[in-house]
C-alpha atoms as a PDB file:
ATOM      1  CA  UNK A   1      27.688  -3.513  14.242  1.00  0.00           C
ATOM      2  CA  UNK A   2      29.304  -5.933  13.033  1.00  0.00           C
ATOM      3  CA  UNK A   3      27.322  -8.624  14.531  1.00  0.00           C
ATOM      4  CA  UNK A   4      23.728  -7.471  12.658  1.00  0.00           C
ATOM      5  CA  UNK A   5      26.224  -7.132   9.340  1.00  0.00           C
ATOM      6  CA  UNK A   6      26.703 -10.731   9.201  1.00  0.00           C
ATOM      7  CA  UNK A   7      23.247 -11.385  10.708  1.00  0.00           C
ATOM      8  CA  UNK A   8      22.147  -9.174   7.511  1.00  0.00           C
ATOM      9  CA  UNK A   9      24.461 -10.840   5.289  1.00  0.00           C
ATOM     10  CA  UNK A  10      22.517 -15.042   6.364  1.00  0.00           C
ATOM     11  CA  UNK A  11      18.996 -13.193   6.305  1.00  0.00           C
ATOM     12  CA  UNK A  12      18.886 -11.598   2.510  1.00  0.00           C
ATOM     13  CA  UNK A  13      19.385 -15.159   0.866  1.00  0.00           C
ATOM     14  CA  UNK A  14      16.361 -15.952   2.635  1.00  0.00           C
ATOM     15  CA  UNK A  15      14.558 -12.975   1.880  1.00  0.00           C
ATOM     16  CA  UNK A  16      15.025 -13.752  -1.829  1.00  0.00           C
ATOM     17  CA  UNK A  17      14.110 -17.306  -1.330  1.00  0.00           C
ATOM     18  CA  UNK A  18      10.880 -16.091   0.317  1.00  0.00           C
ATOM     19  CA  UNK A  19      10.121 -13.744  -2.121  1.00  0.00           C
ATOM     20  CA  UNK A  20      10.384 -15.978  -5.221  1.00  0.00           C
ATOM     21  CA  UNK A  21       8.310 -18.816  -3.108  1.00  0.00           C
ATOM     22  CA  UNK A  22       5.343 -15.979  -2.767  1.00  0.00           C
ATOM     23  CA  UNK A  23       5.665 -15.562  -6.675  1.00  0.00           C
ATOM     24  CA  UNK A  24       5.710 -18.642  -7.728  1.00  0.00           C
ATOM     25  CA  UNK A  25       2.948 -19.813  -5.367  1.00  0.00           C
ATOM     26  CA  UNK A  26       0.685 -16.994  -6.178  1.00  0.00           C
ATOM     27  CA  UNK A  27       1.191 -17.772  -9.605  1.00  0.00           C
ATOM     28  CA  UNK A  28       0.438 -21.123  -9.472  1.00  0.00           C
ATOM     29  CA  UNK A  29      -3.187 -20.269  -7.534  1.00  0.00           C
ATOM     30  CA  UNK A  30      -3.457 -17.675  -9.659  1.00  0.00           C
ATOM     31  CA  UNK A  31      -3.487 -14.922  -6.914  1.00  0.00           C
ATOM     32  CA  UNK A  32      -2.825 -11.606  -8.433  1.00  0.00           C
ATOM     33  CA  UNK A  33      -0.413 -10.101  -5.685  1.00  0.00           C
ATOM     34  CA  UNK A  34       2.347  -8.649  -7.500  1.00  0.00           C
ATOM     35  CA  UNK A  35       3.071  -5.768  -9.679  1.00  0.00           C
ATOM     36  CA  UNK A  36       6.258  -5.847 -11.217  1.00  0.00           C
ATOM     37  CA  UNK A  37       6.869  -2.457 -11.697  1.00  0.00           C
ATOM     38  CA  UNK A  38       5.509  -1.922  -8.236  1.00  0.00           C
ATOM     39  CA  UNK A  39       7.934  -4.980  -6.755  1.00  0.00           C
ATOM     40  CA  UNK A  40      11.243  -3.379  -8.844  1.00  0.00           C
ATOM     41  CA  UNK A  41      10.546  -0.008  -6.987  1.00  0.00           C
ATOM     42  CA  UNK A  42      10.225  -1.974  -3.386  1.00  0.00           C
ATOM     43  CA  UNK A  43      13.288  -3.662  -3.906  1.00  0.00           C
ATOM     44  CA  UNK A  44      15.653  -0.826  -4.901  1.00  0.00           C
ATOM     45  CA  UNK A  45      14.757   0.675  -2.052  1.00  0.00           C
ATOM     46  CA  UNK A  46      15.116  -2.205   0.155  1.00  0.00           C
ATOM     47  CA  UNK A  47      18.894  -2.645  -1.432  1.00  0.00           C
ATOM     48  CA  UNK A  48      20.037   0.843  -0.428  1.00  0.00           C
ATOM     49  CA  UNK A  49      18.381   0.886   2.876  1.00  0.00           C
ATOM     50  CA  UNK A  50      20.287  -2.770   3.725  1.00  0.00           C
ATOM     51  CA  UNK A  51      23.249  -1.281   2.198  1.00  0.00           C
ATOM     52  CA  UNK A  52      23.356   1.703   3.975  1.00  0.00           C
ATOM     53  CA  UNK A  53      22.694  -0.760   7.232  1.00  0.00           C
ATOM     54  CA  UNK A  54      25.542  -2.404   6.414  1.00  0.00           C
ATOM     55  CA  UNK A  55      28.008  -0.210   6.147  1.00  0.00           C
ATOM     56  CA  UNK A  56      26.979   1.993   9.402  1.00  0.00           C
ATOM     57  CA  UNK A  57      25.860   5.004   7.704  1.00  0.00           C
ATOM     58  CA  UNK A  58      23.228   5.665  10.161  1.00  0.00           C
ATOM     59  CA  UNK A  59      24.582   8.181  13.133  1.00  0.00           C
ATOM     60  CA  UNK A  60      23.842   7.638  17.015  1.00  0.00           C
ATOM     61  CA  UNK A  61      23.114  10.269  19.033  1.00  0.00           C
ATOM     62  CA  UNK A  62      23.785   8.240  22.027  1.00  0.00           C
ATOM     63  CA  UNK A  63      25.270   4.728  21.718  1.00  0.00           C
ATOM     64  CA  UNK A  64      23.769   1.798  23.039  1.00  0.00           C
ATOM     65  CA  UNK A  65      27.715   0.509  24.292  1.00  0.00           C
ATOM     66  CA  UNK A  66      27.424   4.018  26.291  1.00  0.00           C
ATOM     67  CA  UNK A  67      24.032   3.462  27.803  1.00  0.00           C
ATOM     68  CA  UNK A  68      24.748   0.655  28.879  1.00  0.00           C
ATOM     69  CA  UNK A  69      27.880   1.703  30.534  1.00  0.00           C
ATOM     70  CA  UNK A  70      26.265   4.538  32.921  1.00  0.00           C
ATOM     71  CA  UNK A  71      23.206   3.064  33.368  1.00  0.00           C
ATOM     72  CA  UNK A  72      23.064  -0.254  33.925  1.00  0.00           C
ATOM     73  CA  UNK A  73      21.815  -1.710  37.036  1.00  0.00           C
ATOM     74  CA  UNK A  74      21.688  -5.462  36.450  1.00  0.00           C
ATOM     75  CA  UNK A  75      24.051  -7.741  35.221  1.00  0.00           C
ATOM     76  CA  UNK A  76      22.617 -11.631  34.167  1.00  0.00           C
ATOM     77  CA  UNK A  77      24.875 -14.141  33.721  1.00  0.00           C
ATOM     78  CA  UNK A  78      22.553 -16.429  32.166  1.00  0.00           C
ATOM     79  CA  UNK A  79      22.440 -15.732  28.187  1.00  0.00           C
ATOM     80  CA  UNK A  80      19.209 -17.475  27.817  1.00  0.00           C
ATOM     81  CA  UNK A  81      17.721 -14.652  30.452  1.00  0.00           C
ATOM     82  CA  UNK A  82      19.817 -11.532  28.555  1.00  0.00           C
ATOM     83  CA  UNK A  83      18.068 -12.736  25.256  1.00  0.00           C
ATOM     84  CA  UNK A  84      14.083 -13.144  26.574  1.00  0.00           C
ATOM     85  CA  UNK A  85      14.616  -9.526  28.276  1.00  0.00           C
ATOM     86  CA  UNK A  86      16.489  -8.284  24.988  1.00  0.00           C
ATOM     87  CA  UNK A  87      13.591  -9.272  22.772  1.00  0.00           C
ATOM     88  CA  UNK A  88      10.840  -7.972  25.433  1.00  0.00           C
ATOM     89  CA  UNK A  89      12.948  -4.244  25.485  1.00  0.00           C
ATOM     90  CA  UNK A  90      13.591  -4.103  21.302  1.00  0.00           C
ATOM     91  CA  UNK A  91       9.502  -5.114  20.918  1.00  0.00           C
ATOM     92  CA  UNK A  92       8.602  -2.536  22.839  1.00  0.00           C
ATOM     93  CA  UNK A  93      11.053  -0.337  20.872  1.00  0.00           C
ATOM     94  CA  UNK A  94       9.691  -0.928  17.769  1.00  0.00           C
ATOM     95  CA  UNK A  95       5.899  -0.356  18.806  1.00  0.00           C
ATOM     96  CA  UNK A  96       6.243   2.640  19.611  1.00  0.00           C
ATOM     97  CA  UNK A  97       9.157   3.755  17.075  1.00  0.00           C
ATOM     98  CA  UNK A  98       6.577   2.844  14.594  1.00  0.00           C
ATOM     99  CA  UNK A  99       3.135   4.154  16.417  1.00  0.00           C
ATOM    100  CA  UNK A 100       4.932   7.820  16.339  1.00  0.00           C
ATOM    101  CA  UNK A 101       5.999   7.483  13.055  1.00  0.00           C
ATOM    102  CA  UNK A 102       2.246   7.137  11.987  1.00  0.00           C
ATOM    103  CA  UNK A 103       1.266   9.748  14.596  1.00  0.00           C
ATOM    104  CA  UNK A 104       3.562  12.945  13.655  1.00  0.00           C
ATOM    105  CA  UNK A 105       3.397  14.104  10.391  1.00  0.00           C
ATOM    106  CA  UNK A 106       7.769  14.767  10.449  1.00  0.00           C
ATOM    107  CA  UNK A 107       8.140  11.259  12.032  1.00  0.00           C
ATOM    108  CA  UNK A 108       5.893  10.050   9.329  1.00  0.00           C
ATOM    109  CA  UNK A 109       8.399  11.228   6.776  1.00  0.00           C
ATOM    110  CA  UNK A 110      10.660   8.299   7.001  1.00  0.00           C
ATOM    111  CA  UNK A 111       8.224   5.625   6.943  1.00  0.00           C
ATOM    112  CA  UNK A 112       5.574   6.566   4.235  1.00  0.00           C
ATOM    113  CA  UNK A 113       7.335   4.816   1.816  1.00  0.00           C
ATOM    114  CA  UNK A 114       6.619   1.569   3.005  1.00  0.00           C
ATOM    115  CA  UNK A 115       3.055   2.350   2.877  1.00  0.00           C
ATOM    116  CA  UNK A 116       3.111   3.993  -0.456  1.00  0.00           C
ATOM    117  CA  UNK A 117       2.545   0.399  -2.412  1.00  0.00           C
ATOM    118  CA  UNK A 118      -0.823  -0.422  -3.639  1.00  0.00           C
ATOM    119  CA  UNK A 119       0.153  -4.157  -3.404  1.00  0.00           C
ATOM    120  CA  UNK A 120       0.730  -5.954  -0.569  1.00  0.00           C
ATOM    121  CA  UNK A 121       3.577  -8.921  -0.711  1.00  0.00           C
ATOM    122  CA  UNK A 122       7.205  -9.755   0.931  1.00  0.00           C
ATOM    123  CA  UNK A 123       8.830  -7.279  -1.700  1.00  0.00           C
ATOM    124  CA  UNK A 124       7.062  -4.487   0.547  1.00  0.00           C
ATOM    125  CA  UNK A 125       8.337  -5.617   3.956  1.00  0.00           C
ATOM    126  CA  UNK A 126      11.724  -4.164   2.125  1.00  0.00           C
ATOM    127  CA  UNK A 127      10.184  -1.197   0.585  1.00  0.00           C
ATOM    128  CA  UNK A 128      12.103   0.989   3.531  1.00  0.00           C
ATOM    129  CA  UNK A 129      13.421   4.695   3.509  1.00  0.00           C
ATOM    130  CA  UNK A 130      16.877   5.449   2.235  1.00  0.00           C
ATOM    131  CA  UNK A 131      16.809   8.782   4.096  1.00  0.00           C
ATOM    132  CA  UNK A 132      17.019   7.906   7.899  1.00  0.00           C
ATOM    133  CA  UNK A 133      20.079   8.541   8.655  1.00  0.00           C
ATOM    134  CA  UNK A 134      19.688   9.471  12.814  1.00  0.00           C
ATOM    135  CA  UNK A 135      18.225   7.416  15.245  1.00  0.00           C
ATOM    136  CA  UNK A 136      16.041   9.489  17.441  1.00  0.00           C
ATOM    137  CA  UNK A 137      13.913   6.762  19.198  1.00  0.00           C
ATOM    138  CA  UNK A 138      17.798   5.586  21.607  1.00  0.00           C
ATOM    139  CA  UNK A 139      15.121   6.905  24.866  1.00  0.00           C
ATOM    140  CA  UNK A 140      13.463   3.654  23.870  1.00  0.00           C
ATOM    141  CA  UNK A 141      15.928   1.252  24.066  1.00  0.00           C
ATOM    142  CA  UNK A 142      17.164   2.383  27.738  1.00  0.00           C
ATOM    143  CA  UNK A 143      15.130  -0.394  29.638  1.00  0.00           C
ATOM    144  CA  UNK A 144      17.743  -2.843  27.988  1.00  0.00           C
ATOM    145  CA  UNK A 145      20.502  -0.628  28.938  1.00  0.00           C
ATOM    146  CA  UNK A 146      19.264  -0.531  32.628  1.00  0.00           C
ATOM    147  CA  UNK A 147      19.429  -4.350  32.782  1.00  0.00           C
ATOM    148  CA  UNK A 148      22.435  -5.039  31.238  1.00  0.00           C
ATOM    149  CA  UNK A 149      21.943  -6.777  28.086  1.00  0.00           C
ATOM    150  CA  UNK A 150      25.213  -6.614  26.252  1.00  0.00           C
ATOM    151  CA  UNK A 151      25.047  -5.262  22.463  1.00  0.00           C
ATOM    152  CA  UNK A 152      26.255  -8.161  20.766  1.00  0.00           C
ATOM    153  CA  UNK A 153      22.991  -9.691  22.416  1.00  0.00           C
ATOM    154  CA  UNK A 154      20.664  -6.500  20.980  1.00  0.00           C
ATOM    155  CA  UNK A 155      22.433  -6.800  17.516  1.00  0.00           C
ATOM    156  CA  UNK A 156      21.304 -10.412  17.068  1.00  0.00           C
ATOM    157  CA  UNK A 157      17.891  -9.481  18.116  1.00  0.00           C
ATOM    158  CA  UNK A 158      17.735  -6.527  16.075  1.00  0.00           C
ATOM    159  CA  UNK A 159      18.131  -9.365  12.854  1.00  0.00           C
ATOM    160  CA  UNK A 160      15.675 -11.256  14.283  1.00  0.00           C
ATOM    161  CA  UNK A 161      13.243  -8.363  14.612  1.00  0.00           C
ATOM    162  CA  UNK A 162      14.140  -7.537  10.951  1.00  0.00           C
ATOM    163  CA  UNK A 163      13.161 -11.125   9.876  1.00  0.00           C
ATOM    164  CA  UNK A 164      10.156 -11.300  11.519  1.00  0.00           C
ATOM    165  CA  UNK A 165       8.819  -7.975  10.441  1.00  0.00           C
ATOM    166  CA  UNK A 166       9.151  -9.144   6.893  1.00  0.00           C
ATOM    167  CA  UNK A 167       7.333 -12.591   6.844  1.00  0.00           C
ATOM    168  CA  UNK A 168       4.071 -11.706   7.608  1.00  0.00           C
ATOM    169  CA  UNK A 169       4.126  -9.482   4.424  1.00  0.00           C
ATOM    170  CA  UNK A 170       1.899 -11.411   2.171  1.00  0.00           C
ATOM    171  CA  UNK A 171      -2.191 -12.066   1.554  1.00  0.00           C
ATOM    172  CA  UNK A 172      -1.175 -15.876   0.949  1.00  0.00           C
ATOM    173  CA  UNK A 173      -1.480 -16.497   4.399  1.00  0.00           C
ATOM    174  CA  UNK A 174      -4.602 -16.510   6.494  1.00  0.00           C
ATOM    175  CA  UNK A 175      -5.703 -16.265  10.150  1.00  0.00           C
ATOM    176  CA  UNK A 176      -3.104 -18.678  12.459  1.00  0.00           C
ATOM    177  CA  UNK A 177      -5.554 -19.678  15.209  1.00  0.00           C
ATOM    178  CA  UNK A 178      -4.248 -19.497  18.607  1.00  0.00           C
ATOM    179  CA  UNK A 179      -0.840 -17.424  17.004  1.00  0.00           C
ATOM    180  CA  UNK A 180      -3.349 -14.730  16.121  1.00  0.00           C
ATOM    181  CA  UNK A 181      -3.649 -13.717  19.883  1.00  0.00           C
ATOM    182  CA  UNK A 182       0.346 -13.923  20.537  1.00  0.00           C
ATOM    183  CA  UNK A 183       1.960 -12.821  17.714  1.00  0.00           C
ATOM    184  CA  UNK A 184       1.739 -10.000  15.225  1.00  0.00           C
ATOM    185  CA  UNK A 185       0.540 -12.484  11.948  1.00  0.00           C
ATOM    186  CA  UNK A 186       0.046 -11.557   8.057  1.00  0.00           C
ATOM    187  CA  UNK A 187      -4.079 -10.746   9.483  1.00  0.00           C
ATOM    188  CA  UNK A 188      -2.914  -8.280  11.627  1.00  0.00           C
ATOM    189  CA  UNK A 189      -0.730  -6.799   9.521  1.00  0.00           C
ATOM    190  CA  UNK A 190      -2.674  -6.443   6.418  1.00  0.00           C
ATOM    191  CA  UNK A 191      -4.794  -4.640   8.419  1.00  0.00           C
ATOM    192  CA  UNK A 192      -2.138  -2.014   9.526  1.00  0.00           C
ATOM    193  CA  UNK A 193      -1.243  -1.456   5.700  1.00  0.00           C
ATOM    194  CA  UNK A 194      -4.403  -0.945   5.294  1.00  0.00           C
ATOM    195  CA  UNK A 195      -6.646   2.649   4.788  1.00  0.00           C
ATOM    196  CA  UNK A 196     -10.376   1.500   4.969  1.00  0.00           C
ATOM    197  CA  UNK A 197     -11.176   4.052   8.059  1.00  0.00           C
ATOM    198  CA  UNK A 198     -12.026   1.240  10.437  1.00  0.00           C
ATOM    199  CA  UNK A 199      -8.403  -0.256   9.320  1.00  0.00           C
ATOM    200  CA  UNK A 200      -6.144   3.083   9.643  1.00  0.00           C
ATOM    201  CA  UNK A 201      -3.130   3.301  12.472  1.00  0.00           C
ATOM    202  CA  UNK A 202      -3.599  -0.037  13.541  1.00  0.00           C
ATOM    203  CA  UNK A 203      -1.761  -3.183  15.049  1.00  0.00           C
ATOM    204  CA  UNK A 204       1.454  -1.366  15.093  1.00  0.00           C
ATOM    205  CA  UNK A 205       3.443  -4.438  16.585  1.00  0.00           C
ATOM    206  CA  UNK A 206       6.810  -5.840  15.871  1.00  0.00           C
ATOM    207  CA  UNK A 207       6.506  -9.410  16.517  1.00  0.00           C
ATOM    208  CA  UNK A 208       4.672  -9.557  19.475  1.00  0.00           C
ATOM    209  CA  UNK A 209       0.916  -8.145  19.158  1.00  0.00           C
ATOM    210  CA  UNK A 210       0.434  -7.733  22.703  1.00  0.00           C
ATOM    211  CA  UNK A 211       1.388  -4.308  22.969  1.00  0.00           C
ATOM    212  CA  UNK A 212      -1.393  -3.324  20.657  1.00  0.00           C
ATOM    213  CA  UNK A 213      -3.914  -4.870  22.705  1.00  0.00           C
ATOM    214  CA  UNK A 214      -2.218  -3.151  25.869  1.00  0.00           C
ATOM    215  CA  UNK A 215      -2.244  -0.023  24.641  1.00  0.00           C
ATOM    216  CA  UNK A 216      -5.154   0.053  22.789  1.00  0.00           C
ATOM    217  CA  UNK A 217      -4.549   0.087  19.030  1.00  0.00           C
ATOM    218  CA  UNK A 218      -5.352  -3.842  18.273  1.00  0.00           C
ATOM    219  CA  UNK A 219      -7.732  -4.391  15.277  1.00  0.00           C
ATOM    220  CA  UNK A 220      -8.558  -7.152  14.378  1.00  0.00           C
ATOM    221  CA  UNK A 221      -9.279  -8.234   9.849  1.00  0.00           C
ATOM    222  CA  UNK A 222     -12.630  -8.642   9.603  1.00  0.00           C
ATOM    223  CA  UNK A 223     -14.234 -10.887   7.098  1.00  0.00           C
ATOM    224  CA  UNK A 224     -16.940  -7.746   5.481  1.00  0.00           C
ATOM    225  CA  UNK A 225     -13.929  -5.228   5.510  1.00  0.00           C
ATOM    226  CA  UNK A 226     -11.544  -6.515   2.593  1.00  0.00           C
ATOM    227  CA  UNK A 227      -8.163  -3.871   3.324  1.00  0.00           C
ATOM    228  CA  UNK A 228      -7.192  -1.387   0.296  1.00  0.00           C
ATOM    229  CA  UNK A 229      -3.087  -0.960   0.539  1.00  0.00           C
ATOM    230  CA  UNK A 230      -1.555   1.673   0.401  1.00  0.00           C
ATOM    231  CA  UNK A 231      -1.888   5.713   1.602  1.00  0.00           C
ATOM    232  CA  UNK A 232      -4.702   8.037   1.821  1.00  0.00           C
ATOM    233  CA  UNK A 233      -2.690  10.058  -0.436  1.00  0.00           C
ATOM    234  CA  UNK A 234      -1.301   7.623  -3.730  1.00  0.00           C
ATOM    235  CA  UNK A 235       2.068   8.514  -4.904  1.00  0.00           C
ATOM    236  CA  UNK A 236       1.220   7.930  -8.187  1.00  0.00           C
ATOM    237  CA  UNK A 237       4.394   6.453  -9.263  1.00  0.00           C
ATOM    238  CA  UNK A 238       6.594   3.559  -9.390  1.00  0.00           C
ATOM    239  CA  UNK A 239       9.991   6.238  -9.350  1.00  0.00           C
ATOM    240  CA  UNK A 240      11.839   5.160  -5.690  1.00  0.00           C
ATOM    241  CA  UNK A 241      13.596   8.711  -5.360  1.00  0.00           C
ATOM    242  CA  UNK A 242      10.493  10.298  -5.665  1.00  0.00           C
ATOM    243  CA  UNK A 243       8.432   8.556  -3.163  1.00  0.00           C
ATOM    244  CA  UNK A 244      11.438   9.138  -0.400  1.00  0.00           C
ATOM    245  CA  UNK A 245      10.854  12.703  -0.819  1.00  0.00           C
ATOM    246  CA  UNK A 246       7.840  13.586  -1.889  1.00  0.00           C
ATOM    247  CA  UNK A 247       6.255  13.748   1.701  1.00  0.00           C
ATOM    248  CA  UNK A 248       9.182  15.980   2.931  1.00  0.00           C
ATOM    249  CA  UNK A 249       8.213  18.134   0.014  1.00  0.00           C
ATOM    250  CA  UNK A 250       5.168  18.553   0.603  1.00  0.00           C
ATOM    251  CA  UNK A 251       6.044  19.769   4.572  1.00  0.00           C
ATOM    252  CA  UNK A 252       8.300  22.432   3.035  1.00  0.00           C
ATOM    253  CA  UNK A 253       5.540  23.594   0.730  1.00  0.00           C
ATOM    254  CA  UNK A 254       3.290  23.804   3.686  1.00  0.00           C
ATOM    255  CA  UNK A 255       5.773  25.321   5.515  1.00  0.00           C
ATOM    256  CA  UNK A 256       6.711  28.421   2.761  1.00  0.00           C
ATOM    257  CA  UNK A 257       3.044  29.457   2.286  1.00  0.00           C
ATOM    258  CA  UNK A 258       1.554  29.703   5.788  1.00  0.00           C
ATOM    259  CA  UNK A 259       1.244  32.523   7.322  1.00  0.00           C
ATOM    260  CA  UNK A 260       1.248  31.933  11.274  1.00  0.00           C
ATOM    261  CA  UNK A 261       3.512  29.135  13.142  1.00  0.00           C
ATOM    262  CA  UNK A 262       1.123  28.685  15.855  1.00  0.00           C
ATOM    263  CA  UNK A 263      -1.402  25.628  15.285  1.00  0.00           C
ATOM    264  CA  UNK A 264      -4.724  27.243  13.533  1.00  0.00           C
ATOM    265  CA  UNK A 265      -7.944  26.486  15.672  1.00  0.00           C
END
């Protein structure tokens, strides 16, 4: 933990030097990617999720420190070999973290918020729930566990996986030739913020977009299909408590008023 603090700590100057780059440069070629009001509401968010990061709020049903205790099978000496598995086991993680958070409507809960922007910039990539307090997705991590990577290793890599799923954040960057078919790029991305139908619960991919391609949920931007941001259902509103909880809300209200638990055919 307190490894990915001060990894957290190095990566927000950055973050803020990124973000007033993308301003000023869209300014400057007179892009029209920002709302303020819309960029005021990412960021508040983005500030109480780091902060609540920071300070360990979130709780562990099982610890990595204690998977890696009873289950590991390999131990590598070589740190350079620890890191390459490492990123390989927390990519994987966050594929299908995320692919189940678009898949099942509960799951989907805790991430709707950073879809609920119209816009589409690097304020975004911090528009993040404040309300996650559990990790549920440890199952996924266990592959690391069985070989042995050490947690100070998985905390460095969990910075760099929060790094690199903010840069790619932005319409000011285009298609990155031969990257496109190795990494997930601001292309592919755009495309999973998008809701155009051909667009919807795709290229769910940390930093790697092979996984997508793997598994079969790789789309590709296409140059006829310009992506509208945001959710199938607007929010409506710029109000950060509001858009944490208004999907939760609206499960409970569907909850009170039906009349059978079973699924309806």
């Amino acid at each position: 933990m307190e490894t990915f603090s001060k990894g957290i700590q190095f990566v927000l100057p950055v973050f803020i030097v990124l973000i007033l780059s993308e301003m000023i440069i869209s300014k400057i070629s007179n892009k029209q990617v920002f709302n303020i009001m819309d960029s005021v509401s990412s960021l508040s968010s983005g500030i109480t999720n780091v902060l609540k990061r920071v300070l360990g709020l979130t709780i562990y049903i099982i610890t990595y420190d204690f998977l890696v205790e009873h289950l590991a099978v390999f131990h590598f000496k070589s740190s350079a070999l620890q890191y390459v598995i490492g990123f390989f086991a927390i990519d994987f993680y966050v594929y299908w973290n995320h692919r189940w958070r678009h898949r099942y409507n509960l799951l989907w809960n805790d991430h709707v918020i950073h879809h609920s922007s119209e816009e589409y910039n690097l304020p975004v990539a911090l528009r993040q729930t404040i309300g996650d307090f559990t990790d549920i997705y440890f199952f996924l991590i266990i592959p690391a566990a069985i070989f042995g990577i050490p947690s100070d290793v998985m905390s460095v890599l969990a910075v760099v996986m929060l790094f690199g799923g903010f840069w790619y954040h932005t319409q000011l960057i285009g298609k990155l030739g031969f990257l496109e078919k190795i990494i997930v790029t601001p292309s592919h991305h755009r495309i999973h913020h998008a809701i155009n139908p051909i667009y919807l619960d795709r290229n769910f991919g940390g930093i790697l977009i092979i996984w997508d391609k793997l598994f079969g949920t790789f789309q590709e931007e296409l140059p006829e299909e310009k992506p509208i941001y945001g959710i199938t259902r607007q929010v409506s509103t710029w109000n950060p408590i509001k858009i944490n909880f208004i999907h939760i809300l609206l499960l409970i209200k569907d909850a009170w008023r039906t009349n059978n638990l079973k699924r309806q055919v």
